[in-house]
N, C-alpha and C. Protein backbone atom coordinates (compact mmCIF):
# COMPACT_ATOMS: atom_id res chain seq x y z
N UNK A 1 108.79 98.10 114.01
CA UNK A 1 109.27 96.76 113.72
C UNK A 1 108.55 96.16 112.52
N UNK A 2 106.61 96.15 112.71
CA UNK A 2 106.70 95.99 111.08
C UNK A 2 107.06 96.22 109.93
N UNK A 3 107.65 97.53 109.95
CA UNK A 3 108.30 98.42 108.68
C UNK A 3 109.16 97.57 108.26
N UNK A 4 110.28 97.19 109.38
CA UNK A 4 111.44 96.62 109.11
C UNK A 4 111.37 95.17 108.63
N UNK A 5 110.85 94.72 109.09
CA UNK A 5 109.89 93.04 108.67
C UNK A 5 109.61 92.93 107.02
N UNK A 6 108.78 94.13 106.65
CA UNK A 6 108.14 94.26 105.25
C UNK A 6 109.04 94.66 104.85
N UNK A 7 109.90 95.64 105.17
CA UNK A 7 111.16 96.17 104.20
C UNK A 7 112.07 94.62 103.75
N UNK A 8 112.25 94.05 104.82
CA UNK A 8 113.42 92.72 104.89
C UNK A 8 112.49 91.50 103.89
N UNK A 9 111.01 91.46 104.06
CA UNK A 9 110.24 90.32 103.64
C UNK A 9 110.20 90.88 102.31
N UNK A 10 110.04 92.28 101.62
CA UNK A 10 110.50 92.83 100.46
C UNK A 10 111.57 92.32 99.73
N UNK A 11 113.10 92.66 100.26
CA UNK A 11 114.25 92.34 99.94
C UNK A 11 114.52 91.02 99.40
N UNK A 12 114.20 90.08 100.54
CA UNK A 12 114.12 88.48 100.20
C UNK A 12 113.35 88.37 98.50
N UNK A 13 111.85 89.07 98.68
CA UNK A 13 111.62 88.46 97.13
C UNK A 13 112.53 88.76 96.36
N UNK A 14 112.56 90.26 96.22
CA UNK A 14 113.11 90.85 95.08
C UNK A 14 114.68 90.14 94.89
N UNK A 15 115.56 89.76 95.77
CA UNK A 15 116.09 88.73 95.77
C UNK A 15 116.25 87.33 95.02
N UNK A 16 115.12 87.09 95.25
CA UNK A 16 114.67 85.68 94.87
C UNK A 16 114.73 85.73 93.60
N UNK A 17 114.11 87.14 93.09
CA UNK A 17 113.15 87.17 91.48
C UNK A 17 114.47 87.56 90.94
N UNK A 18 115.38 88.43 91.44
CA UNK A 18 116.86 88.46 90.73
C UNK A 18 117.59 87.16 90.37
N UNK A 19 117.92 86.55 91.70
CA UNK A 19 118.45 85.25 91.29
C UNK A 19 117.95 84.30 90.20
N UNK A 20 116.82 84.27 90.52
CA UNK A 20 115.83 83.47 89.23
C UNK A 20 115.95 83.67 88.11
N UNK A 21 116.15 85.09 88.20
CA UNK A 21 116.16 85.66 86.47
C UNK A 21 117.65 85.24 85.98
N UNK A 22 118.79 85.20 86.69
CA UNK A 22 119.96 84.81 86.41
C UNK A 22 120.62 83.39 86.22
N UNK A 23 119.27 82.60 86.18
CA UNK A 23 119.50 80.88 86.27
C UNK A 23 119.52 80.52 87.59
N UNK A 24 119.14 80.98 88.92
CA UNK A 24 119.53 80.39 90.28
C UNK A 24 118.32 79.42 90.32
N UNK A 25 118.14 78.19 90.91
CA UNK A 25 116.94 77.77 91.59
C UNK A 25 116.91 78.04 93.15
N UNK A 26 115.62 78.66 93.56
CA UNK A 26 115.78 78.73 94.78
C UNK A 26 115.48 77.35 95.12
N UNK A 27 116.35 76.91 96.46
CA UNK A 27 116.24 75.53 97.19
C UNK A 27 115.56 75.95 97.99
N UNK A 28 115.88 76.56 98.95
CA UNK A 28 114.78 77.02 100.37
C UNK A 28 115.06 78.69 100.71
N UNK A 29 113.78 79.16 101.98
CA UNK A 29 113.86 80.28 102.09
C UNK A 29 113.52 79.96 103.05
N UNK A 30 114.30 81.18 103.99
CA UNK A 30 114.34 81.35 105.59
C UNK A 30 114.43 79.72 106.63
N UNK A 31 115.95 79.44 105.83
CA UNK A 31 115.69 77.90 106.76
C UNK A 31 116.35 78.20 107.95
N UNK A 32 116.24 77.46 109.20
CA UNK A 32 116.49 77.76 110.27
C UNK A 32 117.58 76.35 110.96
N UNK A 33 118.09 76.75 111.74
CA UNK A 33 118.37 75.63 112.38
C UNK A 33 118.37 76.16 113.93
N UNK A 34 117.62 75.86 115.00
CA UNK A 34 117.90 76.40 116.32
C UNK A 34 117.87 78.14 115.67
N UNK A 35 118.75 79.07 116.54
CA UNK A 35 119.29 80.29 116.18
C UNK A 35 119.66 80.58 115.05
N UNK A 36 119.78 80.20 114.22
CA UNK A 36 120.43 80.40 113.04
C UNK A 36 119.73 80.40 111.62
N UNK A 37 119.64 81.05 110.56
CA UNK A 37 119.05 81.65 109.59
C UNK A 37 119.56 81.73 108.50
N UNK A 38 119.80 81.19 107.56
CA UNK A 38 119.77 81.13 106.24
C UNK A 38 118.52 82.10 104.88
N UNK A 39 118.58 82.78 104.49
CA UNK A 39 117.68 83.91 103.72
C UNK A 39 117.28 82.86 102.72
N UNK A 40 118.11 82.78 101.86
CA UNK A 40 117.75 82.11 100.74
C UNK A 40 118.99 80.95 100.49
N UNK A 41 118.41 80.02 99.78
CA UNK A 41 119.53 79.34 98.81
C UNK A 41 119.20 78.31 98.26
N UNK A 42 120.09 78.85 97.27
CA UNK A 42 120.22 78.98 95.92
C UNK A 42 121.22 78.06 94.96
N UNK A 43 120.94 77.33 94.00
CA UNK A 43 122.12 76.57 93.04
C UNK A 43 121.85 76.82 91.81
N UNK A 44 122.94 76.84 91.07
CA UNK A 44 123.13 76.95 89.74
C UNK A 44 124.42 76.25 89.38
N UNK A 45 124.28 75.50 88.17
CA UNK A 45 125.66 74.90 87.72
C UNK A 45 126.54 74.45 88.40
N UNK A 46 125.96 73.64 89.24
CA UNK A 46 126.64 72.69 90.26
C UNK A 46 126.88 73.15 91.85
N UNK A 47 126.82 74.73 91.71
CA UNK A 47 127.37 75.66 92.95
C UNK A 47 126.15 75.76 93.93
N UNK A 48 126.22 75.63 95.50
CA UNK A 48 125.30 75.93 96.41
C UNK A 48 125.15 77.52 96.96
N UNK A 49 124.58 78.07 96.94
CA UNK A 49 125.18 79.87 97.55
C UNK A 49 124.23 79.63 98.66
N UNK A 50 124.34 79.97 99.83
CA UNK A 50 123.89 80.78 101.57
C UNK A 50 123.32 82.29 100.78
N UNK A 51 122.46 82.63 100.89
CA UNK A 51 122.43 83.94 100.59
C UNK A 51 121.92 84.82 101.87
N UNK A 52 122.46 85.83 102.19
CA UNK A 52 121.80 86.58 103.02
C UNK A 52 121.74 87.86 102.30
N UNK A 53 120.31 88.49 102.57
CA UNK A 53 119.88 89.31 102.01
C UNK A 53 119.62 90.54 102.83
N UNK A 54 119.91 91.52 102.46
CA UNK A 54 120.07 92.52 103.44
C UNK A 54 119.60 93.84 102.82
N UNK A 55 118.62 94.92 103.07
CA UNK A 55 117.84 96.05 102.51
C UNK A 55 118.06 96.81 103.38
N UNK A 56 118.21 97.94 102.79
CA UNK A 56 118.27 98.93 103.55
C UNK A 56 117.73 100.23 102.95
N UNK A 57 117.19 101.55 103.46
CA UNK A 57 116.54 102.62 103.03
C UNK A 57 117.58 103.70 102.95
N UNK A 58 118.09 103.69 103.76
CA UNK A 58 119.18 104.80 103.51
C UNK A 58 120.81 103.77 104.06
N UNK A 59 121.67 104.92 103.22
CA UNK A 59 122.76 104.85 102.59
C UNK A 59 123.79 105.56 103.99
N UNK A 60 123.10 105.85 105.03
CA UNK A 60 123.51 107.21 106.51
C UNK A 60 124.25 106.40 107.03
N UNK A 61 124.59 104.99 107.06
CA UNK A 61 125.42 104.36 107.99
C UNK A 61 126.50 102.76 106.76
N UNK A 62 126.74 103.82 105.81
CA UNK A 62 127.33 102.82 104.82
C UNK A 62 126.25 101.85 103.78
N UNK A 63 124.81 102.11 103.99
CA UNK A 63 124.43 101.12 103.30
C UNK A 63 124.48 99.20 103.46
N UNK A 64 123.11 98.84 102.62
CA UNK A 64 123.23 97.19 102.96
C UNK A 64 124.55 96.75 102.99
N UNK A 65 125.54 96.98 102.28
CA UNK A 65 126.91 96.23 102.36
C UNK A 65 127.22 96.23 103.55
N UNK A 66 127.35 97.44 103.91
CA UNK A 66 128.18 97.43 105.52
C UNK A 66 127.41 97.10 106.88
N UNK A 67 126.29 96.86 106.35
CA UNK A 67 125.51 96.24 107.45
C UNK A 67 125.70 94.81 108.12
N UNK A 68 126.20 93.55 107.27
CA UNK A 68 127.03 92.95 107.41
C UNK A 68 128.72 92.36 107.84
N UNK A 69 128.44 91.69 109.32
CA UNK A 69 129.47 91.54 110.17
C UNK A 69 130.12 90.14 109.94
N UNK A 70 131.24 90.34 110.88
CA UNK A 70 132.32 88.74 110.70
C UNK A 70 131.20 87.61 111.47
N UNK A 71 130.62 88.35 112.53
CA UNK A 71 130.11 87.55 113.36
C UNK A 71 128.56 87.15 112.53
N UNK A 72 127.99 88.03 111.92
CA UNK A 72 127.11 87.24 111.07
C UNK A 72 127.52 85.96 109.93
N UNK A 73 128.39 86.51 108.85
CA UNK A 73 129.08 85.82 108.10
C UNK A 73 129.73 84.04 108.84
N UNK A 74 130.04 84.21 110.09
CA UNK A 74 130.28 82.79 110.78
C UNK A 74 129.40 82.05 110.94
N UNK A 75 128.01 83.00 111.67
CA UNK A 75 126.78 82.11 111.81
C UNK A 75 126.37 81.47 110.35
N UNK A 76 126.37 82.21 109.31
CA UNK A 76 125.84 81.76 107.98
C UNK A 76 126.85 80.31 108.00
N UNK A 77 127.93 80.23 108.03
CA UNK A 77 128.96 79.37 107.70
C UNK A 77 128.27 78.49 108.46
N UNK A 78 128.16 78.70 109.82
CA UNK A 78 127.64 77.21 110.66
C UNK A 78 126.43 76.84 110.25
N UNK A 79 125.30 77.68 109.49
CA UNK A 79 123.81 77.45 109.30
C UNK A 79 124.56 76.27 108.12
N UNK A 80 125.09 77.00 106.82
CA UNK A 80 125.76 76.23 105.75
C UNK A 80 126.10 74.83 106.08
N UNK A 81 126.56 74.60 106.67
CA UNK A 81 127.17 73.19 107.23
C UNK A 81 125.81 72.66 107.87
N UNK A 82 124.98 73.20 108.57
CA UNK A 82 123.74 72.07 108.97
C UNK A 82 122.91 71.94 107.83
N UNK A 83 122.71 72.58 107.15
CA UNK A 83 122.05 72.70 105.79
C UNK A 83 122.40 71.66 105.04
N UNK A 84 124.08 71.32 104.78
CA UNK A 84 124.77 70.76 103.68
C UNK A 84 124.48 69.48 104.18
N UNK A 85 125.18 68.95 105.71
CA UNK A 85 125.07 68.15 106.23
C UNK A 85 123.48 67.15 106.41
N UNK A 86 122.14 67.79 106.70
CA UNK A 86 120.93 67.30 106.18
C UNK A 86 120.52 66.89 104.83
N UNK A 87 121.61 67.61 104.12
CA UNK A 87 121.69 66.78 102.62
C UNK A 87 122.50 66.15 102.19
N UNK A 88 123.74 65.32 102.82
CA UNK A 88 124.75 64.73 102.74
C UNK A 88 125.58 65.23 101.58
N UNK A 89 125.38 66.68 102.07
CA UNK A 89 127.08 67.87 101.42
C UNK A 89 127.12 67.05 99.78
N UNK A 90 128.22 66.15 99.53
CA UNK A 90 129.21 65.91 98.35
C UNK A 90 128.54 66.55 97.00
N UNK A 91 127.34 67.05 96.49
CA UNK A 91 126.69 66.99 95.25
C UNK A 91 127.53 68.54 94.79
N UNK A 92 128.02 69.12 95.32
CA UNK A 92 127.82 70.63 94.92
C UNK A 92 129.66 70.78 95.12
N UNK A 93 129.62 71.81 93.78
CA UNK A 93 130.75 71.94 93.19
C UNK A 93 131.65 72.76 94.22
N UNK A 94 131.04 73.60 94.74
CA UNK A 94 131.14 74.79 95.57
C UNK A 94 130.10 75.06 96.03
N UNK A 95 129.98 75.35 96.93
CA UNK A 95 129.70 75.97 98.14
C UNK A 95 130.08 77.13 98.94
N UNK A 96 129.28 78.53 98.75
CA UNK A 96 129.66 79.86 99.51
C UNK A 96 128.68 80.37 99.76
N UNK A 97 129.19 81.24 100.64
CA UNK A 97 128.05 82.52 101.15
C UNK A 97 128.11 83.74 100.45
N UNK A 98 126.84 84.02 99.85
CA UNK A 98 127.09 85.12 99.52
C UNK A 98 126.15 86.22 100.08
N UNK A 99 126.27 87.42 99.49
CA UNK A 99 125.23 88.58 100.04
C UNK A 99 124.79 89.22 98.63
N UNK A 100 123.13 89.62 98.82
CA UNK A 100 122.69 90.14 98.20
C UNK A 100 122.20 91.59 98.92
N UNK A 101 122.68 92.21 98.37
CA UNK A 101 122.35 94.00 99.14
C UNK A 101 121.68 94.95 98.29
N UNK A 102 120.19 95.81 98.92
CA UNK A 102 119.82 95.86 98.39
C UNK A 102 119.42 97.48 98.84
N UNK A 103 119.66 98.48 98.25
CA UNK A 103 120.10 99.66 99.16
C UNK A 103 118.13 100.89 98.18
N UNK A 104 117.58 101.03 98.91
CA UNK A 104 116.69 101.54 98.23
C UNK A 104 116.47 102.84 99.11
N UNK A 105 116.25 104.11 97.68
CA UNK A 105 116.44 105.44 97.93
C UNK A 105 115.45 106.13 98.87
N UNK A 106 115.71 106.64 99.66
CA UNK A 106 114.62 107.49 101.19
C UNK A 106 113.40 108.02 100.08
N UNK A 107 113.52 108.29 99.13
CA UNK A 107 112.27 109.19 98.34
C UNK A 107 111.54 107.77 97.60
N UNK A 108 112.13 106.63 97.74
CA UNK A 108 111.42 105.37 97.00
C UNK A 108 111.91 104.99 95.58
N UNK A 109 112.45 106.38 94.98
CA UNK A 109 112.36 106.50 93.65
C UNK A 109 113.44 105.61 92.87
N UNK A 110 114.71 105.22 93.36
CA UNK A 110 115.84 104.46 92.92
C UNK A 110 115.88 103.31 94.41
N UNK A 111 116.44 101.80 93.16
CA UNK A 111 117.12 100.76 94.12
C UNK A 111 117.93 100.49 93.24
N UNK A 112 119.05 100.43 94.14
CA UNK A 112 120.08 99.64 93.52
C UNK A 112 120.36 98.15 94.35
N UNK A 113 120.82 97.18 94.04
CA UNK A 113 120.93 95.88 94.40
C UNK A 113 122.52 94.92 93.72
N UNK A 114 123.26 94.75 94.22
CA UNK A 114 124.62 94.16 94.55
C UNK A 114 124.84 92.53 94.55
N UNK A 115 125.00 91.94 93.96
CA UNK A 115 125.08 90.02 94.29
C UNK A 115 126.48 89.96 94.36
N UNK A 116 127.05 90.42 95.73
CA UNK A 116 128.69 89.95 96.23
C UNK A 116 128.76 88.26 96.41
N UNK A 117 129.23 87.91 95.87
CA UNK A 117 129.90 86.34 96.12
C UNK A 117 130.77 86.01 96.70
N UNK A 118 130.64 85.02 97.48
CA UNK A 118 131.54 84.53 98.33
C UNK A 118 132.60 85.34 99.42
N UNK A 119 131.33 85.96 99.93
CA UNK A 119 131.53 87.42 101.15
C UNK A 119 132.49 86.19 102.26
N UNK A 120 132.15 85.25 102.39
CA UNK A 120 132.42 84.39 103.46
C UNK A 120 134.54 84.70 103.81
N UNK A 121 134.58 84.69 102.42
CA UNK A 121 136.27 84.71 102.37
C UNK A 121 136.57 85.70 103.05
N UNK A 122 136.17 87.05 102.78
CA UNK A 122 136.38 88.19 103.32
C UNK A 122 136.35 88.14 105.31
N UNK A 123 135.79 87.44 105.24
CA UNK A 123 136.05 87.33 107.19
C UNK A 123 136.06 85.99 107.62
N UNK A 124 137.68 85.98 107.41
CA UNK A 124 137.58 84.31 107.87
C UNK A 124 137.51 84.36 109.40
C-alpha cells in the first residue's frame, strides 16, 4: 500500500508541474468533501478543471486511462459542485472534469502522460 500511495503522491506532482508549465494555476490539492476527492484543480483563462490524476506502472489492464469509471467520474461531478458551490460557482467560464493519466514503464525507463479534457461528457 505504500508503493501505491508514493506512486499516486508521485503522479499528483508531476501533474501539478505539467499543468503549471502549461499556464494552469493550481487552486487546491486533494480537497475533500465527506467521501469525496478532488486531486487537483486547476484554472486557466477563465476555465475551472476537477482533475483526477491517475498513475499507473503497467499498461496489463489497459493502462491509467482505463482505470477510470462512470461511477468515479460522477463522484468527481458531485465533489465539483461542493467545491464550486463554497465558492459561489458564477466566476468561471467553464467548468469540467478532466483526467490526467500518467502510465510509467515496469523498467522505470519511459512515462508517458495524457491531459484528456472534459472526460466528464464521456459518462454522463
Amino acid at each position: 500500500m505504500a508503493n501505491t500511495r508514493a506512486l499516486g503522491a508521485a503522479g499528483e506532482r508531476i501533474a501539478a508541474e505539467y499543468l503549471g508549465l502549461g499556464g494552469w494555476e493550481i487552486l487546491d490539492r486533494n480537497w475533500r468533501s465527506g467521501p469525496l476527492e478532488i486531486d487537483l484543480v486547476a484554472a486557466k483563462d477563465g476555465d475551472v478543471a476537477f482533475v483526477e490524476v491517475r498513475t499507473r506502472r503497467s499498461g496489463a489492464f489497459g493502462g491509467a486511462v482505463a482505470s477510470i469509471d462512470a461511477r468515479k467520474l460522477r463522484n468527481m461531478r458531485r465533489a465539483a459542485g461542493r467545491w464550486l458551490a463554497g465558492r459561489r460557482g458564477g466566476r468561471w467560464r467553464e467548468a469540467r472534469c478532466d483526467l490526467v493519466a500518467i502510465d510509467i514503464d515496469s523498467g522505470g525507463g519511459r512515462m508517458s502522460l495524457s491531459h484528456l479534457r472534459g472526460v466528464d461528457r464521456f459518462f454522463a
